[in-house]
C-alpha atoms as a PDB file:
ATOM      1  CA  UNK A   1      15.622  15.951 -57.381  1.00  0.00           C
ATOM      2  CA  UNK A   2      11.993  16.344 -58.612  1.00  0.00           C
ATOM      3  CA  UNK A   3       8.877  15.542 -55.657  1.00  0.00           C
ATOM      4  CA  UNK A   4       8.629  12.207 -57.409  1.00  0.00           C
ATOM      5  CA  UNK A   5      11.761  11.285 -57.082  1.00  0.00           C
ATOM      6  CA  UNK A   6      12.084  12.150 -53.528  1.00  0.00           C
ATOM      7  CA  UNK A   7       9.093  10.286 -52.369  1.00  0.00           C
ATOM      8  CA  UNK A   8      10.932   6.842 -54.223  1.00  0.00           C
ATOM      9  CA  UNK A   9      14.076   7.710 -52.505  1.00  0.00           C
ATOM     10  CA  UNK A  10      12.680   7.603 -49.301  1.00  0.00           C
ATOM     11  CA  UNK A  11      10.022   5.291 -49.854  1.00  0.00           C
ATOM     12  CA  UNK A  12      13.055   2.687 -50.493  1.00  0.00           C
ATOM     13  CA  UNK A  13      14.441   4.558 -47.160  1.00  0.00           C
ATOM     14  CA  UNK A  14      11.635   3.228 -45.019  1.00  0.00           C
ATOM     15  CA  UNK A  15      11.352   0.101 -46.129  1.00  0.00           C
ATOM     16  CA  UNK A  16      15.243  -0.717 -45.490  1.00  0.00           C
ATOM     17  CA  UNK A  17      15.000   0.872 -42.274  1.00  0.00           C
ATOM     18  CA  UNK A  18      11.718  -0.048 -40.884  1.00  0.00           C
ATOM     19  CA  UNK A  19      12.646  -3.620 -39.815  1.00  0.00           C
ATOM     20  CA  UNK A  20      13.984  -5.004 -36.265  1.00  0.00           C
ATOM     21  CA  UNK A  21      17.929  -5.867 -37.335  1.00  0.00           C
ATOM     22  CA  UNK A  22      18.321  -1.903 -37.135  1.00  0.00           C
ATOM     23  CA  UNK A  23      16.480  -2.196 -33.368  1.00  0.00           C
ATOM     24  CA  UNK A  24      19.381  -4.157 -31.350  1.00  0.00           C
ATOM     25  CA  UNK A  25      21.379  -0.887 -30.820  1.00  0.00           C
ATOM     26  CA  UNK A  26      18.444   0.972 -30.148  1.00  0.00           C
ATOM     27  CA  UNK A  27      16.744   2.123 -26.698  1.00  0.00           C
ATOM     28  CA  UNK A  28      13.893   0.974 -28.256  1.00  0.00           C
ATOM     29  CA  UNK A  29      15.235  -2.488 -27.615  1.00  0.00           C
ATOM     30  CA  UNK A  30      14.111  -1.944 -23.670  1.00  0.00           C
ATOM     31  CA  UNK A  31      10.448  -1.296 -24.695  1.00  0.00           C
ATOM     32  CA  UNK A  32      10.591  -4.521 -26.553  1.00  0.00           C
ATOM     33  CA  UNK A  33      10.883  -6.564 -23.512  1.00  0.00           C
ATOM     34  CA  UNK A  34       7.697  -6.357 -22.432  1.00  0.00           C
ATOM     35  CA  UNK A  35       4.124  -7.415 -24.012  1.00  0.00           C
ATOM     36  CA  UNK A  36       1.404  -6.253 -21.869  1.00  0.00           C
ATOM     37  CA  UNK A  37      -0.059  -2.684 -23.213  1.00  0.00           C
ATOM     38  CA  UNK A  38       0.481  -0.911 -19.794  1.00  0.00           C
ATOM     39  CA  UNK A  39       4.661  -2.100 -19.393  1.00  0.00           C
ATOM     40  CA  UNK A  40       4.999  -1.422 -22.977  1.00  0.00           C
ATOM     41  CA  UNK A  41       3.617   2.358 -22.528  1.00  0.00           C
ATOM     42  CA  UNK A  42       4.778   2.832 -19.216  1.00  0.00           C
ATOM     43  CA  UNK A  43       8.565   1.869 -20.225  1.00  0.00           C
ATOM     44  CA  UNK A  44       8.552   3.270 -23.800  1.00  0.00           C
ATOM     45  CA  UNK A  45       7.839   6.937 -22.152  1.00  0.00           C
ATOM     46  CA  UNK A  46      10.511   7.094 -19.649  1.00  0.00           C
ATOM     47  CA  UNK A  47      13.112   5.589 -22.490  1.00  0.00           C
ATOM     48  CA  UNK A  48      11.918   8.180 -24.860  1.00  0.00           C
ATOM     49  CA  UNK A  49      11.795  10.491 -21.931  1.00  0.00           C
ATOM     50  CA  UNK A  50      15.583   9.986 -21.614  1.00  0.00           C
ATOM     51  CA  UNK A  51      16.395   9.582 -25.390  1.00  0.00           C
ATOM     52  CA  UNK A  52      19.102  12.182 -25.801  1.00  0.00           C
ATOM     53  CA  UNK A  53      22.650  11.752 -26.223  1.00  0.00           C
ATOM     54  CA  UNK A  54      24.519   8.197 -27.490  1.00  0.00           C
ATOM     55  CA  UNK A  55      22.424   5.859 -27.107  1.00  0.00           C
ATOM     56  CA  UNK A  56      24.687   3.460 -25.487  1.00  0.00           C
ATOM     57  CA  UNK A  57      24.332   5.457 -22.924  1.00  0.00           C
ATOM     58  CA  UNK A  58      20.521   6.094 -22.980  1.00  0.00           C
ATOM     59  CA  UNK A  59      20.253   1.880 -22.980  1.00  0.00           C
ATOM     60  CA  UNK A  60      22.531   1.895 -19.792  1.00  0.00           C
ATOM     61  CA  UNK A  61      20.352   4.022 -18.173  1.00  0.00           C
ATOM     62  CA  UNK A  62      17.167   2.519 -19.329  1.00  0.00           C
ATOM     63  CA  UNK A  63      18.621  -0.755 -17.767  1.00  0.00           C
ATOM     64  CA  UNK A  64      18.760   0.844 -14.682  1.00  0.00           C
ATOM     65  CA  UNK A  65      14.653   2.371 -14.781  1.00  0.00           C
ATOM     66  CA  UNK A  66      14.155  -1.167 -14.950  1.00  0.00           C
ATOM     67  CA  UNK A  67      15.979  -2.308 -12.115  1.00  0.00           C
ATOM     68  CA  UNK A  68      14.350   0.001 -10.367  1.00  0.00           C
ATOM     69  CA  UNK A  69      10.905  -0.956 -11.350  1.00  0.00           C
ATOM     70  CA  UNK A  70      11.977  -4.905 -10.718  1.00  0.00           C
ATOM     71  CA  UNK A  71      11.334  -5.515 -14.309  1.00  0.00           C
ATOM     72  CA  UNK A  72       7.477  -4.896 -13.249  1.00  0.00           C
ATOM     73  CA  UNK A  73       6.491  -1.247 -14.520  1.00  0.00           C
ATOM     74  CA  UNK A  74       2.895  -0.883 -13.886  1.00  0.00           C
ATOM     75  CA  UNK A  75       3.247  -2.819 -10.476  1.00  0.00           C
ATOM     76  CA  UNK A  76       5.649  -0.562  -9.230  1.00  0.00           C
ATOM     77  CA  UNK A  77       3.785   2.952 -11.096  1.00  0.00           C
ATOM     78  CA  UNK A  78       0.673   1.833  -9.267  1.00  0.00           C
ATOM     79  CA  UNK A  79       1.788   0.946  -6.251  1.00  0.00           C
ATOM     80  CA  UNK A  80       4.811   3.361  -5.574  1.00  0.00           C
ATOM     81  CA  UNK A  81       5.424   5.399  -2.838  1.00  0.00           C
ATOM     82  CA  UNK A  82       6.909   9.426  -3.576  1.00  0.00           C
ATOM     83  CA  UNK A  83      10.580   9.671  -2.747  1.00  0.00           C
ATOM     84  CA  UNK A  84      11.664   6.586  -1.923  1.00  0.00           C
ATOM     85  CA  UNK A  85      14.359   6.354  -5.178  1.00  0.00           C
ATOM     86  CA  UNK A  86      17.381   5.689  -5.089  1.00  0.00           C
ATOM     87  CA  UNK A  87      19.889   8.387  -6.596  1.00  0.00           C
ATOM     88  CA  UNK A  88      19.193   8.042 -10.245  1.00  0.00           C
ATOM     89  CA  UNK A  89      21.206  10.491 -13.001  1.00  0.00           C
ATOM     90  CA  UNK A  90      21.105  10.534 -17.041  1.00  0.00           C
ATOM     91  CA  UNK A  91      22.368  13.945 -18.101  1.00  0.00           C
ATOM     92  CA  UNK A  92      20.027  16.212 -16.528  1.00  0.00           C
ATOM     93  CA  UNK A  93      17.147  13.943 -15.552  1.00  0.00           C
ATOM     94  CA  UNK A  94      17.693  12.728 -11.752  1.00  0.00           C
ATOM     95  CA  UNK A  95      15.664  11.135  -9.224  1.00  0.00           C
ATOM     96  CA  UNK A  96      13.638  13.904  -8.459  1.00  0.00           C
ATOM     97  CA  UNK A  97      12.602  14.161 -12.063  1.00  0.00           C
ATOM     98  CA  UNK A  98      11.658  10.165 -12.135  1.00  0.00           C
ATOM     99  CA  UNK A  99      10.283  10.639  -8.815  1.00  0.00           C
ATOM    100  CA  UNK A 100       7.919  12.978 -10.634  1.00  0.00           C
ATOM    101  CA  UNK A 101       6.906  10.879 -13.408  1.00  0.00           C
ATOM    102  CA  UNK A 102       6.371   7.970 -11.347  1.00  0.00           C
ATOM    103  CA  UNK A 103       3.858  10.183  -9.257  1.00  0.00           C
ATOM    104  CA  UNK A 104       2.284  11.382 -12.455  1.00  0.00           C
ATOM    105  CA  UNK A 105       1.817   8.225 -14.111  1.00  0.00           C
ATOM    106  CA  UNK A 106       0.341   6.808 -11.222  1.00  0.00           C
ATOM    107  CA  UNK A 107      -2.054   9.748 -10.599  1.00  0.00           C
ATOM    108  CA  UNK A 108      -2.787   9.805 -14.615  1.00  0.00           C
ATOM    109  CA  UNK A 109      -3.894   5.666 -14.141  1.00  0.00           C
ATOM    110  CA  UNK A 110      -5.838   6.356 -11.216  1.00  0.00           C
ATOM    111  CA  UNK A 111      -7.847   9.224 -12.730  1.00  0.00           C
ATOM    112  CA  UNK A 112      -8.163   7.724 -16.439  1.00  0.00           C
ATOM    113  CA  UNK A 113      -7.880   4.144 -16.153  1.00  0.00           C
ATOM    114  CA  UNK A 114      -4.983   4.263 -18.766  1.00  0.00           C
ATOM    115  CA  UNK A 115      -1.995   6.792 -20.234  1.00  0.00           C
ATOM    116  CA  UNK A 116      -3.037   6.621 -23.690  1.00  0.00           C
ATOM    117  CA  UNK A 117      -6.494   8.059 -22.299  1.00  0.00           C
ATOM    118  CA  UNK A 118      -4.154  11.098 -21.749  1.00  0.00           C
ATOM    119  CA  UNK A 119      -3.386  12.462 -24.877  1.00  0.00           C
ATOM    120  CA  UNK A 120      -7.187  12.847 -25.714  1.00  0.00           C
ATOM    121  CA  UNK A 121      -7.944  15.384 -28.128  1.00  0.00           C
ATOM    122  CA  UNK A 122      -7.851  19.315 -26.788  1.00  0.00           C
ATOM    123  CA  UNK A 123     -10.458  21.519 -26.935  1.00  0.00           C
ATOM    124  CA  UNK A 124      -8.529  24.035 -29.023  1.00  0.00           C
ATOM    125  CA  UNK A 125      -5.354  22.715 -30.498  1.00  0.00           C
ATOM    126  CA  UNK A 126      -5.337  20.275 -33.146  1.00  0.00           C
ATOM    127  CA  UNK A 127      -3.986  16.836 -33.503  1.00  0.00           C
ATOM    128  CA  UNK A 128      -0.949  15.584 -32.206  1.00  0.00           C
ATOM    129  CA  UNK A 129      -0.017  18.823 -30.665  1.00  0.00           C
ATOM    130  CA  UNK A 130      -2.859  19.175 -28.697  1.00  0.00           C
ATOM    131  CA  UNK A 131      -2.188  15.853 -27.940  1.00  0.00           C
ATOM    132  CA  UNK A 132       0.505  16.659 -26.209  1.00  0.00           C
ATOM    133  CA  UNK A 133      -0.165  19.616 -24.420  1.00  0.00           C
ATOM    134  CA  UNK A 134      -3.013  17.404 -22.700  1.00  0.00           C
ATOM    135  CA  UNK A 135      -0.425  14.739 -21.654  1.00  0.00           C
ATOM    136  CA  UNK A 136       1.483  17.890 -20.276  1.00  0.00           C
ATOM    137  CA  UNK A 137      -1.389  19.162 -18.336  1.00  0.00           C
ATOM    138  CA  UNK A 138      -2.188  15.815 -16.673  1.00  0.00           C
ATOM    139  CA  UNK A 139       1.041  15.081 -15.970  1.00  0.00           C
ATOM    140  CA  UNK A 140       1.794  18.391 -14.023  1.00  0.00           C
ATOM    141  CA  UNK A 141      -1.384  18.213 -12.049  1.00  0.00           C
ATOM    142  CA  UNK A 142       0.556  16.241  -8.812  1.00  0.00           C
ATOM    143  CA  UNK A 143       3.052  18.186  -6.929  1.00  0.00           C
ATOM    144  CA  UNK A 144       6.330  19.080  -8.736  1.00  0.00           C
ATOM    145  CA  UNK A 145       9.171  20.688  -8.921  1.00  0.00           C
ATOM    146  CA  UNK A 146       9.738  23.454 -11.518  1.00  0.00           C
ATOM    147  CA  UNK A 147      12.942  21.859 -13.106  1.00  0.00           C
ATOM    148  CA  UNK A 148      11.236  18.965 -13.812  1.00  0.00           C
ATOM    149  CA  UNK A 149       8.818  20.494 -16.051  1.00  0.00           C
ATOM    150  CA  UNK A 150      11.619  20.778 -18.692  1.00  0.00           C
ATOM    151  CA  UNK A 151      11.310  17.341 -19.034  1.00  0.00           C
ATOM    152  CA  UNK A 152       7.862  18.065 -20.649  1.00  0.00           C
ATOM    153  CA  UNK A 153       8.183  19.569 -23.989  1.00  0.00           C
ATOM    154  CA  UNK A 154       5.290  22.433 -24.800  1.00  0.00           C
ATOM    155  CA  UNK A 155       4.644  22.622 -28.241  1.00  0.00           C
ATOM    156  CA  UNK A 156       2.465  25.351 -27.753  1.00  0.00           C
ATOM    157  CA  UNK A 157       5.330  27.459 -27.007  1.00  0.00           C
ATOM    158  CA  UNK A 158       7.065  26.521 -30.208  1.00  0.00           C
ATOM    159  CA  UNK A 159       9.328  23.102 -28.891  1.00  0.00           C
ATOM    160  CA  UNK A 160       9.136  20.142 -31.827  1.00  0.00           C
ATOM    161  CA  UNK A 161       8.283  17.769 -28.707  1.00  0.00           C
ATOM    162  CA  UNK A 162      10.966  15.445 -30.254  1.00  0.00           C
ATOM    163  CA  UNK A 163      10.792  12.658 -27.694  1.00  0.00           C
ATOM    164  CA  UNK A 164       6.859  12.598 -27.480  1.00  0.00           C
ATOM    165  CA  UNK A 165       6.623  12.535 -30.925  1.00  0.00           C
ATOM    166  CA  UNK A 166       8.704   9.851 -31.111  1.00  0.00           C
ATOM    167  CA  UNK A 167       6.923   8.017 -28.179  1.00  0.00           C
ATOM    168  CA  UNK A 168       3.605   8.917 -30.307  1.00  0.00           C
ATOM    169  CA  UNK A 169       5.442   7.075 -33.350  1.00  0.00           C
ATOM    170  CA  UNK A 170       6.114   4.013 -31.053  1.00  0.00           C
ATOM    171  CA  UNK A 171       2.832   3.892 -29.719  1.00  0.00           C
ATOM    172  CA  UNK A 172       0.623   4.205 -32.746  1.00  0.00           C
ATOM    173  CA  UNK A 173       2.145   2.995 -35.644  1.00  0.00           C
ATOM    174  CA  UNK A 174       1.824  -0.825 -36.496  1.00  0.00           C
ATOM    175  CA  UNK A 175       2.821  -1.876 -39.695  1.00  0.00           C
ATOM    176  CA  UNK A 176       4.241  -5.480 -38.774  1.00  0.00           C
ATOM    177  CA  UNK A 177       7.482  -4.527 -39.642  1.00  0.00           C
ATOM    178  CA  UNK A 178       8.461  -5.491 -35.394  1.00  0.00           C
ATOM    179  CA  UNK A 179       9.572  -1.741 -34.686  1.00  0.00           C
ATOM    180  CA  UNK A 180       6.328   0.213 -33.847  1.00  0.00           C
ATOM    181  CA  UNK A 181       3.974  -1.143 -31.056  1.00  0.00           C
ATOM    182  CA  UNK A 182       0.773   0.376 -32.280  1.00  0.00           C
ATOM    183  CA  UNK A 183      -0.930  -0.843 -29.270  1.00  0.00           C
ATOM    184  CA  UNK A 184      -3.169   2.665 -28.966  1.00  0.00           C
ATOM    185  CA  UNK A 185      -5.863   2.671 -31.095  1.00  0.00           C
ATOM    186  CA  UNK A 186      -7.716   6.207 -30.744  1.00  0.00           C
ATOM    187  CA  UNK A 187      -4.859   8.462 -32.199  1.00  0.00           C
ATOM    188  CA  UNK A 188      -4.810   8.027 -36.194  1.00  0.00           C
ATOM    189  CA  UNK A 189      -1.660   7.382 -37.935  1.00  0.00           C
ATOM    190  CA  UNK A 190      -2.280  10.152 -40.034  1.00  0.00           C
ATOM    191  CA  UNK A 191      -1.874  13.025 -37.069  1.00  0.00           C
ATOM    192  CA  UNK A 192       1.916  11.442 -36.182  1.00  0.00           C
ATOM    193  CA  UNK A 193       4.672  14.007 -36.717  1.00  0.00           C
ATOM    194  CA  UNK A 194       8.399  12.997 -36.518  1.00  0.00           C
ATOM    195  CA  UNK A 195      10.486  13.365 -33.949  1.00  0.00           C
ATOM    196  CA  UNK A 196      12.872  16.427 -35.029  1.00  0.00           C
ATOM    197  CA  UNK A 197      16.330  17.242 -33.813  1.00  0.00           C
ATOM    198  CA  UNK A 198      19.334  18.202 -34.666  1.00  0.00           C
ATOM    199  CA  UNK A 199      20.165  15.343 -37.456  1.00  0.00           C
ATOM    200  CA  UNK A 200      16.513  14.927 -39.001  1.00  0.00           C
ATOM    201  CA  UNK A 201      16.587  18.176 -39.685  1.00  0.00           C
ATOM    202  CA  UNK A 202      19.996  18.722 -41.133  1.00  0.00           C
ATOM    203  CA  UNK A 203      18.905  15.556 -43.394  1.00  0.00           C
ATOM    204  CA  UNK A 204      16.458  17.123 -44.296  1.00  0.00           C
ATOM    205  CA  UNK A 205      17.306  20.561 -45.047  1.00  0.00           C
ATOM    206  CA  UNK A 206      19.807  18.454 -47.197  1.00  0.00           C
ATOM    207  CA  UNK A 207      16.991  17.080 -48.980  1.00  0.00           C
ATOM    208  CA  UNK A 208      15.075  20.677 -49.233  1.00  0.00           C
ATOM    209  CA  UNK A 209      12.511  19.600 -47.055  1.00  0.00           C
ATOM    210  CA  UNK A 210      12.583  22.126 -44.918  1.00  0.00           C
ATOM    211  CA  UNK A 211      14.217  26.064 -45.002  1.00  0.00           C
ATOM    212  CA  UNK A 212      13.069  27.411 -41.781  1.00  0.00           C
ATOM    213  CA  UNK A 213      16.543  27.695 -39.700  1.00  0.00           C
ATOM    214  CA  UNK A 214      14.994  26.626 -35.874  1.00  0.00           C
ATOM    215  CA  UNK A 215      14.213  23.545 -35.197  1.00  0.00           C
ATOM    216  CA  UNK A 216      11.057  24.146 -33.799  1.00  0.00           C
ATOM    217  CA  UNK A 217       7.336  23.348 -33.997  1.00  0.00           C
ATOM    218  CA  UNK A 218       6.864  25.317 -37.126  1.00  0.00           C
ATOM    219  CA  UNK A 219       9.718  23.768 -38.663  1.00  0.00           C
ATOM    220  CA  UNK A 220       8.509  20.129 -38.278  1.00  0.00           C
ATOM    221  CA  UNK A 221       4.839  21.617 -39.426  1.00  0.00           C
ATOM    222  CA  UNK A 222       6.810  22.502 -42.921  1.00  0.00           C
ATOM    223  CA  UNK A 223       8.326  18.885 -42.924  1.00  0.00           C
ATOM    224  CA  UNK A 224       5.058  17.121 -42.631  1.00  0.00           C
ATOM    225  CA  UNK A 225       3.373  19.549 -45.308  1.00  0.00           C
ATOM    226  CA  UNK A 226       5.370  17.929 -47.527  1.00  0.00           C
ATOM    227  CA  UNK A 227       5.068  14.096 -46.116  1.00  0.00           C
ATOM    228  CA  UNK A 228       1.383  14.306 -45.535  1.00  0.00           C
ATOM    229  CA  UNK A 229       1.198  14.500 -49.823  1.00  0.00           C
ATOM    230  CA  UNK A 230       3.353  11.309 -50.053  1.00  0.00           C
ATOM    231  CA  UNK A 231       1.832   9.330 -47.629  1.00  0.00           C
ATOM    232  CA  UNK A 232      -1.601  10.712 -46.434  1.00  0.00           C
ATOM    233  CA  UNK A 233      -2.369   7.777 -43.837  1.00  0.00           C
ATOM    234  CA  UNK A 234       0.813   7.538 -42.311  1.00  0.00           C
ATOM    235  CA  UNK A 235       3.292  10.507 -42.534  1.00  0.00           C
ATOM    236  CA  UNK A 236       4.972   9.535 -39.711  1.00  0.00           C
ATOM    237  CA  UNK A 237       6.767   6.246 -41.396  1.00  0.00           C
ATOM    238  CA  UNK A 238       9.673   8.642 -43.101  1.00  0.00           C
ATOM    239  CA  UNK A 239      11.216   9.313 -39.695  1.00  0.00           C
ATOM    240  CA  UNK A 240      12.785   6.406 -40.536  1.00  0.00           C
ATOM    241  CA  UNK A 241      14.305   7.586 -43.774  1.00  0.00           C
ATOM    242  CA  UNK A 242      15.356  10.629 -42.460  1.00  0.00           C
ATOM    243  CA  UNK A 243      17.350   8.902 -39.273  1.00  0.00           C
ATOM    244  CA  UNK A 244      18.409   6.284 -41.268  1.00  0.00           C
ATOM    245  CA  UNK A 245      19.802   8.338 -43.797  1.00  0.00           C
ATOM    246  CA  UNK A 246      21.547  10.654 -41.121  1.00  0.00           C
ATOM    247  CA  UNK A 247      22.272   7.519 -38.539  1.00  0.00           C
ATOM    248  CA  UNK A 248      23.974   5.503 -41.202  1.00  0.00           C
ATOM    249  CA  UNK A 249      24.692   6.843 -44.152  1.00  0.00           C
ATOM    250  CA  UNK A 250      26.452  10.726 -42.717  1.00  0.00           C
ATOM    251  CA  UNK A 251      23.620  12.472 -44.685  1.00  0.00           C
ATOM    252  CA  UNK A 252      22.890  12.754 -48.477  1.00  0.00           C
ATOM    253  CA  UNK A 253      24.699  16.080 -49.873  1.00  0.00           C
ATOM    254  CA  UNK A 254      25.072  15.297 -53.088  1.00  0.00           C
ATOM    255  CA  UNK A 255      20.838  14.575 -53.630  1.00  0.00           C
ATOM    256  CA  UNK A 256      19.712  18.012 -54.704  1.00  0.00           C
ATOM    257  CA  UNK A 257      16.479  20.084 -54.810  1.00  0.00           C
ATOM    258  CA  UNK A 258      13.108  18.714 -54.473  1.00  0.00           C
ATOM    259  CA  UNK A 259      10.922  20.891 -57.179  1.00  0.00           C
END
């Protein structure tokens, strides 16, 4: 399959993925509850926080970060008092670890005034990633534990940040389609990356997007080379091809080379 073709193919990807009737299995669903900016952000990074393994189970657990917060997140963030959870588990994130970014947040909104202030630009990385590694830093400045840092992925030591990116992708994109938020207005579309695991990147290996082996930061670098030439302004948008392709359709074997 030629470049041209590929951008089509997944140009017709996005737009019959990036629409809400694909949301109601989705933890994204959770985040959609709420319309003030500070609930939105507040409950769309704990979900994405969480966002690994079915996502049955990911929603079930979401439902329960809400019952904690009494369906009031920025109340509770800004008003909460350390360790006084109760016992909270979704795979390896427990109450310690939400006990953690409820401390964080709330430190992060006292300091800044708001979380999107938080991924301000760095001083030395560029874009998104340095994005990131801000977020990181501001986060870690209250009192934690050292397992819960794992919960905080470091690009700068090679991780693809899958669930930031993807909370980055909820944040700032807003194409009315009723998926995105785009509720933060100082990060441009055109810095998104996509969140990368273990099925975007098998998709799109399939697709010869990508021949690095890891899944890593460099790998989802060589992804975007290629989507920042078919869509400049908002590169980000074909994470929906790619998971839809891989979420619903088993992957795409039979496509070919991109020359």
């Amino acid at each position: 399959m030629k470049r041209s073709e590929l951008k089509t193919y997944l140009e017709e990807k996005f737009e019959q993925y990036n629409n809400r009737n694909f949301i109601e299995t989705d933890p994204i669903q959770l985040v959609h509850r709420f319309d003030r900016k500070e609930d939105i952000e507040i409950v769309g990074l704990l979900i994405a926080t969480i966002a690994w393994g079915k996502r049955e189970m990911i929603i079930k657990s979401g439902e329960r970060m809400l019952a904690i917060m009494g369906d009031q997140p920025y109340e509770f963030v800004t008003n909460y008092t350390a360790n006084t959870l109760p016992d909270f588990v979704h795979r390896t994130f427990n109450a310690q670890d939400l006990d953690f970014f409820f401390r964080g947040l709330q430190s992060i909104y006292n300091r800044l005034g708001s979380l999107e202030a938080a991924f301000s630009e760095h001083d030395e990385l560029d874009g998104v990633k340095g994005r990131i590694v801000n977020f990181r830093n501001e986060m870690l400045r209250v009192e934690h534990e050292k397992r819960s840092e794992k919960h905080l992925s470091d690009p700068s030591r090679g991780s693809a940040a899958k669930r930031l990116n993807m909370y980055l992708r909820w944040m700032v994109r807003n194409d009315n389609s009723g998926v995105d938020f785009g509720i933060w207005k100082s990060i441009p579309t055109s810095e998104l990356m996509i969140p990368l695991d273990v099925h975007t990147a098998r998709v799109a290996r399939e697709l010869k997007l990508l021949k690095r082996k890891q899944n890593d930061w460099k790998a989802l670098e060589e992804i975007m080379s290629v989507f920042r030439k078919f869509d400049p302004i908002d590169p980000g948008k074909y994470d929906f091809s790619l998971f839809g392709i891989g979420a619903f359709e088993g992957g795409q074997d039979h496509l070919g080379s991109a020359q």
